[in-house]
Protein backbone atom coordinates (compact mmCIF):
# COMPACT_ATOMS: atom_id res chain seq x y z
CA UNK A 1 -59.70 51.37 32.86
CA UNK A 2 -56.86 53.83 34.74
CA UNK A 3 -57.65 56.49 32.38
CA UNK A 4 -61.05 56.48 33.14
CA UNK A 5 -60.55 55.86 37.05
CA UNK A 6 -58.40 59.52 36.86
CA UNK A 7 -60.62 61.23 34.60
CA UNK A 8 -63.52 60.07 37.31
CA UNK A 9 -61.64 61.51 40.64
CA UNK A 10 -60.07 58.79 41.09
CA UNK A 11 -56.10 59.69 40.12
CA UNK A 12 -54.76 59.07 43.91
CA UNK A 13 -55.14 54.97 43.17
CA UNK A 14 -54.76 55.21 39.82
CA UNK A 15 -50.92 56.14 41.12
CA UNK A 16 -50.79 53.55 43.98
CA UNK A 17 -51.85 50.87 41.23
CA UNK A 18 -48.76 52.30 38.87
CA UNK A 19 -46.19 52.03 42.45
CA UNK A 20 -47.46 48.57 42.59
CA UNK A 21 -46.48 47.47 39.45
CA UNK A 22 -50.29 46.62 38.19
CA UNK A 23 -50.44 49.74 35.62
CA UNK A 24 -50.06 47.74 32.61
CA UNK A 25 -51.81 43.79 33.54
CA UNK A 26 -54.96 46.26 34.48
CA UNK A 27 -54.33 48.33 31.28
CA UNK A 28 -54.45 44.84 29.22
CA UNK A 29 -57.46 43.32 31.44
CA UNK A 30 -60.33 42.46 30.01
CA UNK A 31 -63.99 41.80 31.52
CA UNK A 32 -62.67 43.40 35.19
CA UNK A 33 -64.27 46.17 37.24
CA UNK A 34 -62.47 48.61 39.66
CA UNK A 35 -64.03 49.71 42.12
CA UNK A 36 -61.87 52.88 42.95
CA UNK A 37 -61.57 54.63 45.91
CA UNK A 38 -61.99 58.49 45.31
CA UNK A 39 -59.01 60.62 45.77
CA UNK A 40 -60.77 62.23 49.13
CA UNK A 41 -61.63 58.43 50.14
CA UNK A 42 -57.62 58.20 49.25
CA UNK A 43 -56.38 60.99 51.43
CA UNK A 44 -57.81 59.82 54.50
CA UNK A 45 -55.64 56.51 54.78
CA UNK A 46 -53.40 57.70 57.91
CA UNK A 47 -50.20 58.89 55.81
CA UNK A 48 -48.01 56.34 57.94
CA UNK A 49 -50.07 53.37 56.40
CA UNK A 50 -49.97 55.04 53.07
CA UNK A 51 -46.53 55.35 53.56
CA UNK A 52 -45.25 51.98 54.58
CA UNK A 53 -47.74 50.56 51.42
CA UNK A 54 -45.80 52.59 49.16
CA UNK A 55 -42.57 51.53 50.43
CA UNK A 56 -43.86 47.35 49.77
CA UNK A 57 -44.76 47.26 46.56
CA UNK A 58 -45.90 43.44 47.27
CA UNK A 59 -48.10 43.96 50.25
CA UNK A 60 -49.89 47.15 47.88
CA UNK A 61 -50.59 44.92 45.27
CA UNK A 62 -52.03 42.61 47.63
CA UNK A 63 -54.05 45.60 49.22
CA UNK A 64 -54.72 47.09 45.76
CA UNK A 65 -56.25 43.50 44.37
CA UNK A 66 -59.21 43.69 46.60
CA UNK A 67 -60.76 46.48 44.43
CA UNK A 68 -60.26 44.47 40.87
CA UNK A 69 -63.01 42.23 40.49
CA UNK A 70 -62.63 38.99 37.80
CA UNK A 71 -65.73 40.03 35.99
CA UNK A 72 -68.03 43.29 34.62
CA UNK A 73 -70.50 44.27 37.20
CA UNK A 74 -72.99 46.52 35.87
CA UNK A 75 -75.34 48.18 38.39
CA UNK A 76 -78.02 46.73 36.77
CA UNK A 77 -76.70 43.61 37.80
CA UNK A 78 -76.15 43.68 41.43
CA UNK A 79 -78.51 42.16 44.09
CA UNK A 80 -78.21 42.33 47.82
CA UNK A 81 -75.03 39.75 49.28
CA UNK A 82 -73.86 39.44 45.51
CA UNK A 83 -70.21 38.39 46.09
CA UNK A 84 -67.87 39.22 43.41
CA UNK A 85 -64.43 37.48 43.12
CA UNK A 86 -61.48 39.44 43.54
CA UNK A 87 -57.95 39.49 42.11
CA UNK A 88 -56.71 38.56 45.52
CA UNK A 89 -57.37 35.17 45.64
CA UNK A 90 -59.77 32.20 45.05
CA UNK A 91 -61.81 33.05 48.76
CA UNK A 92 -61.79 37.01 48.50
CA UNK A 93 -64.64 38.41 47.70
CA UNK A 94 -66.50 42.22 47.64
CA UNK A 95 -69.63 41.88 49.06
CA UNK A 96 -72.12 44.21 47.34
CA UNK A 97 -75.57 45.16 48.72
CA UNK A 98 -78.39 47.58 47.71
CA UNK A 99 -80.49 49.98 49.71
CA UNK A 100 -83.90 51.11 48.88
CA UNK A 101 -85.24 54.02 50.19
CA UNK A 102 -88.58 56.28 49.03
CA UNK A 103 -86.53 58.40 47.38
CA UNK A 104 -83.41 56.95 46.00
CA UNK A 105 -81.16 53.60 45.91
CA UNK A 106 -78.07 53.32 47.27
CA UNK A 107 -75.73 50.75 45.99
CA UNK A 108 -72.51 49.97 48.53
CA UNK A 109 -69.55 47.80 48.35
CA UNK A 110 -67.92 46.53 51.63
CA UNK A 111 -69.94 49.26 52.92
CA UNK A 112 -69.09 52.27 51.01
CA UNK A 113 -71.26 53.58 49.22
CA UNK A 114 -70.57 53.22 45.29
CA UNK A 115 -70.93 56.84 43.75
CA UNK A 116 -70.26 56.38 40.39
CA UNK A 117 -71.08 53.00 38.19
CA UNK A 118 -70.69 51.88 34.49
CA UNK A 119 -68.07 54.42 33.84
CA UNK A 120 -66.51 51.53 31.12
């Protein structure tokens, strides 16, 4: 999963996850999906956030468990308001949604737009 997050563009988290102390649970996981920010979604996090997450290694794990969701979502399988249970807790959720256009589809979680899918 974290070796195909970095090999993907998205190495930036792939190091917050290993400061948090979730490197090797998420290395064991099975039947999870990260959705990783990029590195460039990474780098614009004002550096004093950044900064005071990587100095609480308990409130970055909290942060970072938002992204892990408690099952495999395949594109294929997501419909509009699909809520997908995090590793933060019992009532947090990623809300997924999908746009159709003429032209293309655009698949967004929380909002942001999901770039890359089934890399696992």
């Amino acid at each position: 999963l974290l070796s195909v997050a970095s090999d993907n563009g998205c190495g930036q988290i792939v190091g917050l996850i290993q400061s948090a102390g979730l490197a090797d649970a998420l290395k064991a996981a099975q039947g999870v999906t990260l959705f990783a920010p990029s590195d460039a979604a990474v780098s614009r996090i004002p550096s004093d956030v950044l900064s005071e997450l990587q100095k609480n290694a308990t409130m970055l794990a909290g942060v970072l468990k938002f992204h892990v969701v408690t099952q495999v979502a395949h594109a294929a399988d997501i419909s509009n308001d699909l809520l997908l249970p995090t590793l933060h807790g019992k009532d947090s959720f990623v809300r997924m949604n999908i746009y159709t256009h003429t032209k293309y589809t655009v698949v967004t979680a929380e909002g942001s737009i999901v770039t890359k899918t089934d890399l696992a």
